[in-house]
N, C-alpha and C. Protein backbone atom coordinates (compact mmCIF):
# COMPACT_ATOMS: atom_id res chain seq x y z
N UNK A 1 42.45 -8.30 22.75
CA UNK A 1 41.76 -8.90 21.65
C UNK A 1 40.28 -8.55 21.73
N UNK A 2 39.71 -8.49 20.33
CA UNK A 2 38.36 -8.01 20.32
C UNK A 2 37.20 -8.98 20.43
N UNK A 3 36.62 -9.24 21.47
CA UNK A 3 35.19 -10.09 21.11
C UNK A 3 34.01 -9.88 19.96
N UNK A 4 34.29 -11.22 19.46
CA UNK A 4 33.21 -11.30 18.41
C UNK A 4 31.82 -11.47 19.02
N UNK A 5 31.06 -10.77 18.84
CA UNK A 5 29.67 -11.14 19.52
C UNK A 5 28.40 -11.93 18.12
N UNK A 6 29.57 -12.09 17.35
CA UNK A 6 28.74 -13.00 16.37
C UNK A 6 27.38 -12.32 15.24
N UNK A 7 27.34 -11.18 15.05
CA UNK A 7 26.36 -10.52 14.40
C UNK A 7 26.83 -10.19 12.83
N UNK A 8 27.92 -10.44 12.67
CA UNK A 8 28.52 -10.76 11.63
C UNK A 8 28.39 -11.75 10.91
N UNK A 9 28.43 -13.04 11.70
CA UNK A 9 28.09 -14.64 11.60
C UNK A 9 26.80 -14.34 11.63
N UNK A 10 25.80 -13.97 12.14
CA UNK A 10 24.01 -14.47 11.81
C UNK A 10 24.00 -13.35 10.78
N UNK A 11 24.69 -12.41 10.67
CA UNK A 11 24.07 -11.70 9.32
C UNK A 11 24.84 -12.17 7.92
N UNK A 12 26.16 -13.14 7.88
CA UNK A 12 26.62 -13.66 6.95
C UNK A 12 25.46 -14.70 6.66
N UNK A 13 24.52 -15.40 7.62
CA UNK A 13 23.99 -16.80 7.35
C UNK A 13 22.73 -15.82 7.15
N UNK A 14 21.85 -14.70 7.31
CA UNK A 14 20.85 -14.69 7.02
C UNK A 14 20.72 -13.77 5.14
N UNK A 15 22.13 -13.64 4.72
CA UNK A 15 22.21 -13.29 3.77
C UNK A 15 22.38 -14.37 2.73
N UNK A 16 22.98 -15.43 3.24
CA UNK A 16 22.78 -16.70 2.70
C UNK A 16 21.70 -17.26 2.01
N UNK A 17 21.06 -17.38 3.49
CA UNK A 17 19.60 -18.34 2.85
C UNK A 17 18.28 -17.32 2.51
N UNK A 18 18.75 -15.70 2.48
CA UNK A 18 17.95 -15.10 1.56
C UNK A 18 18.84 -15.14 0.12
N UNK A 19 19.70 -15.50 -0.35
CA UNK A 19 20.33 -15.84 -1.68
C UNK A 19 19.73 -17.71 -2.30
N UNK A 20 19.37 -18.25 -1.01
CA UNK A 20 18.97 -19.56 -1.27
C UNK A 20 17.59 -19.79 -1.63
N UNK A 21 16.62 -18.72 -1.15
CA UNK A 21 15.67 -18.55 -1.60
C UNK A 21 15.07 -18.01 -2.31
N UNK A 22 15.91 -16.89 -2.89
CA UNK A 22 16.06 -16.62 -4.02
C UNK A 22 16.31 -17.30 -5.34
N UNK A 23 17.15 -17.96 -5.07
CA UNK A 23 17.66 -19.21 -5.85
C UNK A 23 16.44 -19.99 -6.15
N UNK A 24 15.89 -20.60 -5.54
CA UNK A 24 14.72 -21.79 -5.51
C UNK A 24 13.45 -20.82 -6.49
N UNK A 25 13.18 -19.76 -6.34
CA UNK A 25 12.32 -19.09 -6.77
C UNK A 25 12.57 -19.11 -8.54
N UNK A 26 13.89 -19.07 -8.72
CA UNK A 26 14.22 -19.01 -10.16
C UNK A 26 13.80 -20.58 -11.07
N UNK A 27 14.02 -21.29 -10.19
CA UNK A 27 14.05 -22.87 -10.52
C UNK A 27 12.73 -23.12 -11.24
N UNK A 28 12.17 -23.68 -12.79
CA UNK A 28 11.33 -23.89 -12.98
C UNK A 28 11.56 -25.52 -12.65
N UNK A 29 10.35 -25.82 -12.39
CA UNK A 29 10.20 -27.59 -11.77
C UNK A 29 9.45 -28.51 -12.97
N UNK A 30 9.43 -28.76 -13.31
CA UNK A 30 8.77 -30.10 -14.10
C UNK A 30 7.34 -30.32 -14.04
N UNK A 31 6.83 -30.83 -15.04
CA UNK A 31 5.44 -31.16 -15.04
C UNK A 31 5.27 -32.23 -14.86
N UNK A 32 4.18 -32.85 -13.95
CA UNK A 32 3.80 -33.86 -14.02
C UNK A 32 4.24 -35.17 -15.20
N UNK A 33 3.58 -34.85 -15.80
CA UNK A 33 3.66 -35.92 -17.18
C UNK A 33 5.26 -35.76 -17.47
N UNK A 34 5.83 -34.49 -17.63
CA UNK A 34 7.36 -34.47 -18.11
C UNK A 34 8.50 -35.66 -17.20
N UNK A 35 7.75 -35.41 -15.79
CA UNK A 35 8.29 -35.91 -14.69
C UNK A 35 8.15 -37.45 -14.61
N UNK A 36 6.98 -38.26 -14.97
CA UNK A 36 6.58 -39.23 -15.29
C UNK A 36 7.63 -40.47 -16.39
N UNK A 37 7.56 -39.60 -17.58
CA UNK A 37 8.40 -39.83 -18.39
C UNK A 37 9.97 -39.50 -18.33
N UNK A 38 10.22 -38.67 -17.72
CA UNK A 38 11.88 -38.72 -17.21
C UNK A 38 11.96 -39.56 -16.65
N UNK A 39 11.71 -40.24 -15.22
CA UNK A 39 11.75 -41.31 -14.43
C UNK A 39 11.31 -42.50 -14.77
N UNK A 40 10.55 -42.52 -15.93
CA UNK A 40 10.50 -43.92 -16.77
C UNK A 40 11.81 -44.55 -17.48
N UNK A 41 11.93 -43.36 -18.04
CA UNK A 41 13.26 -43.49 -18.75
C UNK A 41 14.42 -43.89 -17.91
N UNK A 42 14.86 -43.51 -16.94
CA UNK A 42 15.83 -43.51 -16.61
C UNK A 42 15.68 -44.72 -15.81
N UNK A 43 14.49 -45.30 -14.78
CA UNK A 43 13.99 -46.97 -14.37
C UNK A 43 14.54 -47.38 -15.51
N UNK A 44 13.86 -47.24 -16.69
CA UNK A 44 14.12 -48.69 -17.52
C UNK A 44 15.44 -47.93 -18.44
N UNK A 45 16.10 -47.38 -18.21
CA UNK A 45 17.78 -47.40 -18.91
C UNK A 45 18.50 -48.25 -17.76
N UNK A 46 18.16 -47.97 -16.45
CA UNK A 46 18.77 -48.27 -15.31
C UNK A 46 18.84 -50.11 -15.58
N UNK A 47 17.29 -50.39 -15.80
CA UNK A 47 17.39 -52.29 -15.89
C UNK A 47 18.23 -52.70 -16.95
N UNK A 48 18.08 -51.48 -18.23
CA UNK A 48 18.97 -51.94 -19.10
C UNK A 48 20.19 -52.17 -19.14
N UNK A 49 20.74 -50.96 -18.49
CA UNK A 49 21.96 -51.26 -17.77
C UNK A 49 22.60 -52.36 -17.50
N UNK A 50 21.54 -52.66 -16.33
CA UNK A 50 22.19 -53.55 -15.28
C UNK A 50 21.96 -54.86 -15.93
N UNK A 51 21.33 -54.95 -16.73
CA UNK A 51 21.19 -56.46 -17.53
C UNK A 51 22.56 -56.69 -18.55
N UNK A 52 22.85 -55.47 -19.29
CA UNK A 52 23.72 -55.27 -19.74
C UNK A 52 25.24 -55.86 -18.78
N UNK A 53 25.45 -54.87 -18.12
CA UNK A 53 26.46 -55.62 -17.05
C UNK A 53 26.28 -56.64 -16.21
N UNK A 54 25.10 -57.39 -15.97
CA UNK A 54 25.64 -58.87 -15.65
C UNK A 54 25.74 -59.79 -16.92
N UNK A 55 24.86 -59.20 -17.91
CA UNK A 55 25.78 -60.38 -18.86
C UNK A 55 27.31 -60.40 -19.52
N UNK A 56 27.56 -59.32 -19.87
CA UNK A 56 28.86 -58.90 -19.39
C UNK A 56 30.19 -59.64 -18.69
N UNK A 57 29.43 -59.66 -17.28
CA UNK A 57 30.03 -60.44 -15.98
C UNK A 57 29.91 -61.72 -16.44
N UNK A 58 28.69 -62.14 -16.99
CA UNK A 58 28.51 -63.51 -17.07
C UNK A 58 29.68 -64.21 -18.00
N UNK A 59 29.85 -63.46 -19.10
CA UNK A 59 30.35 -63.84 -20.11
C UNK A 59 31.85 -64.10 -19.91
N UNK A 60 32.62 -63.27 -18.75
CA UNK A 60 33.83 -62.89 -18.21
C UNK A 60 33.84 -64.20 -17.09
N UNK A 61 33.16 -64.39 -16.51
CA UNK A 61 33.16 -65.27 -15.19
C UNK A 61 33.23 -66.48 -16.44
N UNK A 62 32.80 -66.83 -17.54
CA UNK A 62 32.52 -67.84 -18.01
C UNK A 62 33.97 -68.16 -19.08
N UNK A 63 34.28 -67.11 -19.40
CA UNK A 63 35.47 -66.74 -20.40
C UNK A 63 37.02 -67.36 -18.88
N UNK A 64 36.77 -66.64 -17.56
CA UNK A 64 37.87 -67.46 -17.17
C UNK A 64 37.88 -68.51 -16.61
N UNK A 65 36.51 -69.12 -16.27
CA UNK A 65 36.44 -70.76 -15.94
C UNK A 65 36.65 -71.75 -17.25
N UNK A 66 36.74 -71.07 -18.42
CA UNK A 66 37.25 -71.96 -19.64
C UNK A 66 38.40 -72.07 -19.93
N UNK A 67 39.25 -70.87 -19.12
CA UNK A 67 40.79 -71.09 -19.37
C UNK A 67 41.09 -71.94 -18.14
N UNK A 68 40.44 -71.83 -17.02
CA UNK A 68 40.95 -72.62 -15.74
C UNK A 68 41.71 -72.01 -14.96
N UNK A 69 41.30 -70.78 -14.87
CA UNK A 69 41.92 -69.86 -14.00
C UNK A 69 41.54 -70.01 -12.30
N UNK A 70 40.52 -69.82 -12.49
CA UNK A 70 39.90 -69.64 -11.36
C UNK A 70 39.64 -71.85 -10.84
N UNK A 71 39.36 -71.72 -9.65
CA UNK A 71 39.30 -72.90 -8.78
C UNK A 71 38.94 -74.17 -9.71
């Protein structure tokens, strides 16, 4: 059987992360202000959300303590 001395493996991985950095180079990134306002948005969709689904819950937790389901 033939020993691998592995130069295959560091030249599979250094072809890699010259494809990975390549990669990153293509990536345009966001502007400030663009960036600002994306992450606003999505904080306050997020509270909206979640306000959304506990009242939701509320309404359900309240809907089966009126039938007498629960304790």
């Amino acid at each position: 059987m033939a020993e691998n001395n592995g130069s295959a493996t560091g030249t599979a991985k250094k072809s890699f992360f010259k494809g990975v950095k390549s990669e990153f180079k293509k990536i345009s990134w966001p502007g400030k202000s663009t960036l600002i306002k994306e992450t606003t948005a999505v904080v306050v969709y997020s509270v909206i959300l979640g306000g959304f689904i506990a009242l939701v819950d509320l309404v359900i937790k309240y809907g089966i303590n009126a039938l007498g389901l629960l304790g």
